[in-house]
N, C-alpha and C. Protein backbone atom coordinates (compact mmCIF):
# COMPACT_ATOMS: atom_id res chain seq x y z
N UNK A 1 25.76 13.15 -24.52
CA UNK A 1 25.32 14.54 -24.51
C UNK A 1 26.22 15.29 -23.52
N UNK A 2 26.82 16.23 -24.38
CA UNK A 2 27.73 17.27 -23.21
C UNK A 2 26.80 18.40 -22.12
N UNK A 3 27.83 19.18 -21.47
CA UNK A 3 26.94 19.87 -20.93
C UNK A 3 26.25 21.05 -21.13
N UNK A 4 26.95 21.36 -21.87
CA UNK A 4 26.31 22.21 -23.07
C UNK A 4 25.01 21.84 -23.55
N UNK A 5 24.97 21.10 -24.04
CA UNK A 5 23.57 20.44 -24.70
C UNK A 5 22.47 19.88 -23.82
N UNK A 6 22.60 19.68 -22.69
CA UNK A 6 21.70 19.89 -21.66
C UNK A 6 21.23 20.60 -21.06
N UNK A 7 21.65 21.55 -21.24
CA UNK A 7 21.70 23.36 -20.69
C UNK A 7 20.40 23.78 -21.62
N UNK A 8 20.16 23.00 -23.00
CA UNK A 8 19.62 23.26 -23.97
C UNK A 8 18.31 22.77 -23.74
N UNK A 9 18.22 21.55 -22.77
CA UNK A 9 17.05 21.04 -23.16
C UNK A 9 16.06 21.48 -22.10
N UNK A 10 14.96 21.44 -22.35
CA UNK A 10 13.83 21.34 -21.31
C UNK A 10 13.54 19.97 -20.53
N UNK A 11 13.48 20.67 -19.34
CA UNK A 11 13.38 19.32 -18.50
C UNK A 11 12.37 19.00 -18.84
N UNK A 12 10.85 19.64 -19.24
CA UNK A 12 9.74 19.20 -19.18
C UNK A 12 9.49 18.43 -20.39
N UNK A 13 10.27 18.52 -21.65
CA UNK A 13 10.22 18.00 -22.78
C UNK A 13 10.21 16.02 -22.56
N UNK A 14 9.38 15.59 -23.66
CA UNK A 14 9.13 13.93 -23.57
C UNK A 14 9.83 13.82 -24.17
N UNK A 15 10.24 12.02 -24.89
CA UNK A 15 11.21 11.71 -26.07
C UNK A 15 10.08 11.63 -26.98
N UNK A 16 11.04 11.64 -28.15
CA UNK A 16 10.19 11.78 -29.76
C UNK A 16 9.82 10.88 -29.60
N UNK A 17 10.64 9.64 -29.63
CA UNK A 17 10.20 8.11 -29.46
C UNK A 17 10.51 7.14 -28.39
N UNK A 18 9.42 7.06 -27.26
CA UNK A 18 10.13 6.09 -26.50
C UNK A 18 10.18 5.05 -26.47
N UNK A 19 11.08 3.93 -25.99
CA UNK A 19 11.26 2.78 -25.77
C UNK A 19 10.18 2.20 -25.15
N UNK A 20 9.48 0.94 -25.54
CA UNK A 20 8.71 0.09 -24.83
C UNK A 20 9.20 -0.95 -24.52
N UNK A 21 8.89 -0.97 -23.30
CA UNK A 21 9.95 -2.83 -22.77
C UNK A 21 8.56 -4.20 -22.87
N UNK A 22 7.73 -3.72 -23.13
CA UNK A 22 6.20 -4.64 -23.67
C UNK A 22 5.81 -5.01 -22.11
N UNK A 23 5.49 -6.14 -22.58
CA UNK A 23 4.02 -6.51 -20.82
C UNK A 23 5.30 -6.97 -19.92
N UNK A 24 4.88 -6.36 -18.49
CA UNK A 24 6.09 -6.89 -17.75
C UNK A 24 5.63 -8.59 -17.15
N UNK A 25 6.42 -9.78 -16.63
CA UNK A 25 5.97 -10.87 -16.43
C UNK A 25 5.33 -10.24 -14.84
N UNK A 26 4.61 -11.78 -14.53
CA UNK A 26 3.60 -11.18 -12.93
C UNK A 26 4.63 -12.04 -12.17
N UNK A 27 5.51 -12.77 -12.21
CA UNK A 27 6.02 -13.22 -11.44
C UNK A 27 7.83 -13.89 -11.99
N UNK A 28 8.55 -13.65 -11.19
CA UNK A 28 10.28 -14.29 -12.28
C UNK A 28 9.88 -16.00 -10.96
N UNK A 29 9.88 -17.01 -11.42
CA UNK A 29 9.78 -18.22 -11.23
C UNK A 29 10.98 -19.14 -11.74
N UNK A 30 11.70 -19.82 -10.80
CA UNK A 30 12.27 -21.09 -11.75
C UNK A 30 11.92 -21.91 -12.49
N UNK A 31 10.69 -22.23 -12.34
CA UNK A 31 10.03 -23.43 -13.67
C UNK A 31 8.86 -22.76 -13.90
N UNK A 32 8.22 -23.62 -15.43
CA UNK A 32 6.98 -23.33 -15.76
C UNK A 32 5.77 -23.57 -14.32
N UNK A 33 5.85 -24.43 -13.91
CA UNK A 33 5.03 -24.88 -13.35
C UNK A 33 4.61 -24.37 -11.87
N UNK A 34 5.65 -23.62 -11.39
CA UNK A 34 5.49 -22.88 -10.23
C UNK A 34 5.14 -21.60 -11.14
N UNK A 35 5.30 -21.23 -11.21
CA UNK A 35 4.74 -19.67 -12.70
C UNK A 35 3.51 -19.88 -12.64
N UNK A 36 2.71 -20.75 -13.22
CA UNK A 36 1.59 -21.02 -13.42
C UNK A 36 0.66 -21.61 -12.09
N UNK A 37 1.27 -21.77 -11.00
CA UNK A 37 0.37 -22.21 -9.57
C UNK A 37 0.52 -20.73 -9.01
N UNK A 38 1.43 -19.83 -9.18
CA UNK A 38 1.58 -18.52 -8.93
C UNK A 38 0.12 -17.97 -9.63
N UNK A 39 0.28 -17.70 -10.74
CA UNK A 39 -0.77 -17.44 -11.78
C UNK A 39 -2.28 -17.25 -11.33
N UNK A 40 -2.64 -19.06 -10.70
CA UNK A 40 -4.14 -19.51 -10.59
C UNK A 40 -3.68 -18.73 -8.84
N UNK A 41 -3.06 -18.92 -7.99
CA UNK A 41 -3.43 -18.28 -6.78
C UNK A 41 -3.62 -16.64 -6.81
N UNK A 42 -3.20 -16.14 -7.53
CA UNK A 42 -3.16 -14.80 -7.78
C UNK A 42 -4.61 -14.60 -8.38
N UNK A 43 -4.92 -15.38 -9.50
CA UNK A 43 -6.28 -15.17 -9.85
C UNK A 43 -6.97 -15.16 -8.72
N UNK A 44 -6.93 -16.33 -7.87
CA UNK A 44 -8.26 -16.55 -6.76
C UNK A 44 -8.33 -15.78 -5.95
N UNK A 45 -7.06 -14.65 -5.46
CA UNK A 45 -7.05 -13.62 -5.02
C UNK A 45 -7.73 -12.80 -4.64
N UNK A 46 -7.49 -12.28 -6.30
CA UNK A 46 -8.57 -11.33 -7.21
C UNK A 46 -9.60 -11.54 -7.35
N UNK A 47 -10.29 -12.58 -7.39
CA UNK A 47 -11.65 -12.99 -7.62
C UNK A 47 -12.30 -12.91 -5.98
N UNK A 48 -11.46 -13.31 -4.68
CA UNK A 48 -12.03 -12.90 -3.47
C UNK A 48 -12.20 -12.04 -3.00
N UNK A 49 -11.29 -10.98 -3.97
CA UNK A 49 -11.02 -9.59 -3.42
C UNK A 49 -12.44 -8.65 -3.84
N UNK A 50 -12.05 -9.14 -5.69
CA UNK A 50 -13.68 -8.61 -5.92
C UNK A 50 -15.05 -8.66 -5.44
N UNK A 51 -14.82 -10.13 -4.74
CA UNK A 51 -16.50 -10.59 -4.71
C UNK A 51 -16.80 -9.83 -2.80
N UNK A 52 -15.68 -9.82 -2.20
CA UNK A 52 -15.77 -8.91 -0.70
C UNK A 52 -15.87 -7.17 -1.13
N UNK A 53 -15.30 -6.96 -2.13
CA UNK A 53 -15.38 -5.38 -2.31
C UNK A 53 -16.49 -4.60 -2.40
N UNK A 54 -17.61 -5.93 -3.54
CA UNK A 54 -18.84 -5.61 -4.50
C UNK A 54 -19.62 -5.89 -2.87
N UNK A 55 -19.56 -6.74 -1.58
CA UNK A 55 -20.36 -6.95 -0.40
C UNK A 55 -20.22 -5.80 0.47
N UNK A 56 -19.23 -5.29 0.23
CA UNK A 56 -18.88 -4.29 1.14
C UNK A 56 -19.56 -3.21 1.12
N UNK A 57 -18.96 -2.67 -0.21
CA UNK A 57 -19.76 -1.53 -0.99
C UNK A 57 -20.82 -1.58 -1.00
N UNK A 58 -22.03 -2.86 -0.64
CA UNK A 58 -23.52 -3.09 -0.41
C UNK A 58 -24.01 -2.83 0.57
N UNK A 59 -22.52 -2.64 1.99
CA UNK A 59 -23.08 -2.38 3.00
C UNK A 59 -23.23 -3.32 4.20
N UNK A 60 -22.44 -4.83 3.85
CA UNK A 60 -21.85 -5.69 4.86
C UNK A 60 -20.98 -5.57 4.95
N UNK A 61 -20.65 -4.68 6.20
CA UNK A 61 -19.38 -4.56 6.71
C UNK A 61 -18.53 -5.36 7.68
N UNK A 62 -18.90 -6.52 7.83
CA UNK A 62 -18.18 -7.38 8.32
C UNK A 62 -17.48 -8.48 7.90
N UNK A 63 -17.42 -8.17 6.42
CA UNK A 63 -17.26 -8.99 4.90
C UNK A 63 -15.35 -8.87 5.33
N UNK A 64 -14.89 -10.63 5.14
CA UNK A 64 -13.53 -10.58 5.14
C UNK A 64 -13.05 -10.00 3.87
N UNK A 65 -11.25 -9.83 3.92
CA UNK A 65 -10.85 -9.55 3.38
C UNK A 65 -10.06 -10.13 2.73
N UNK A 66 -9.37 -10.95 1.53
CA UNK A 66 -8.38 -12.29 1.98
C UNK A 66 -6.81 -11.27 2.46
N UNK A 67 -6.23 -11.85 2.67
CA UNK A 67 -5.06 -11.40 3.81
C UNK A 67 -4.12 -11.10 2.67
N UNK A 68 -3.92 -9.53 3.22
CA UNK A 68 -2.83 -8.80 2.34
C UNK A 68 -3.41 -8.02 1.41
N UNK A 69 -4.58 -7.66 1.35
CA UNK A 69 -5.69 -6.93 0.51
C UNK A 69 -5.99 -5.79 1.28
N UNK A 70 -6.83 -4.81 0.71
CA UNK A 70 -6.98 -3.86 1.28
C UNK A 70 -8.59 -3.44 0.89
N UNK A 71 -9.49 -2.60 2.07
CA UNK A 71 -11.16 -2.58 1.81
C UNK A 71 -11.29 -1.40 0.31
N UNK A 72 -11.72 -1.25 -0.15
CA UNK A 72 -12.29 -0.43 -0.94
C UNK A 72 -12.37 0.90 -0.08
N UNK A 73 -12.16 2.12 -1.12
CA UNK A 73 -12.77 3.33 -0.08
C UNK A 73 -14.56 3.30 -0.45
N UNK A 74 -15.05 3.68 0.15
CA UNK A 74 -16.40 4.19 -0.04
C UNK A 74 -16.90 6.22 -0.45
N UNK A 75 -17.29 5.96 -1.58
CA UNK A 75 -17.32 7.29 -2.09
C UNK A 75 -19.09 7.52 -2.51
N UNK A 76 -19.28 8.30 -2.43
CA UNK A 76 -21.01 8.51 -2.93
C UNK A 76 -20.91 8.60 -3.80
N UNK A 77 -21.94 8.96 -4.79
CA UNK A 77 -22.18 9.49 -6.08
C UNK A 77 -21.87 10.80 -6.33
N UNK A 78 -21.55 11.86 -5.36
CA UNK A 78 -21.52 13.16 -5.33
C UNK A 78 -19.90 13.34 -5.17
N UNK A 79 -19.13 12.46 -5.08
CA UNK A 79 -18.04 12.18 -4.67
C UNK A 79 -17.03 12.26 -3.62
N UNK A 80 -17.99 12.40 -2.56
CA UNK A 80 -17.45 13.29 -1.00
C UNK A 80 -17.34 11.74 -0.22
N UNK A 81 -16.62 11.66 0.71
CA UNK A 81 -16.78 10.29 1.50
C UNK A 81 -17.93 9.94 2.52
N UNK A 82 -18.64 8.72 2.24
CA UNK A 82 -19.40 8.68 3.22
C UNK A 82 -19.08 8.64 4.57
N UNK A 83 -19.97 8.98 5.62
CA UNK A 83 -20.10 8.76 6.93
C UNK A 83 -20.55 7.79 7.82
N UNK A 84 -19.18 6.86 8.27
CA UNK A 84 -20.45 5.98 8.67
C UNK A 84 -20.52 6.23 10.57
């Protein structure tokens, strides 16, 4: 495309059709088998992360975190932040 023809376009404009590069991988690994111990620790993660978030949000606040995670914000129903 010259410069002319950019002059033309709208920046704000999308493409007609874009490219999809599909699901990205969760981890680039040398073997199957480190891929997949990656995999299950990442799950257990997530599963500690959830089960401290859902304690938190109940209102035990002294609920760990596993390391490298971050607390949930706390929001009301009204959507303003609580006070604690």
């Amino acid at each position: 495309m010259g410069a002319a023809a950019q002059y033309k376009v709208d920046p704000r404009d999308r493409p007609a059709n874009p490219k999809s590069s599909g699901p990205q991988p969760l981890c680039h690994a040398s073997s199957r088998e480190v891929r997949l111990e990656y995999a299950k620790e990442w799950r257990e993660i997530l599963r500690a992360h959830r089960e401290a978030s859902i304690d938190y949000r109940m209102g035990y606040w002294e609920r760990e975190f596993p390391e490298g995670t971050f607390r949930p914000p706390l929001t009301s129903p009204y959507g303003s932040k609580l006070r604690l």
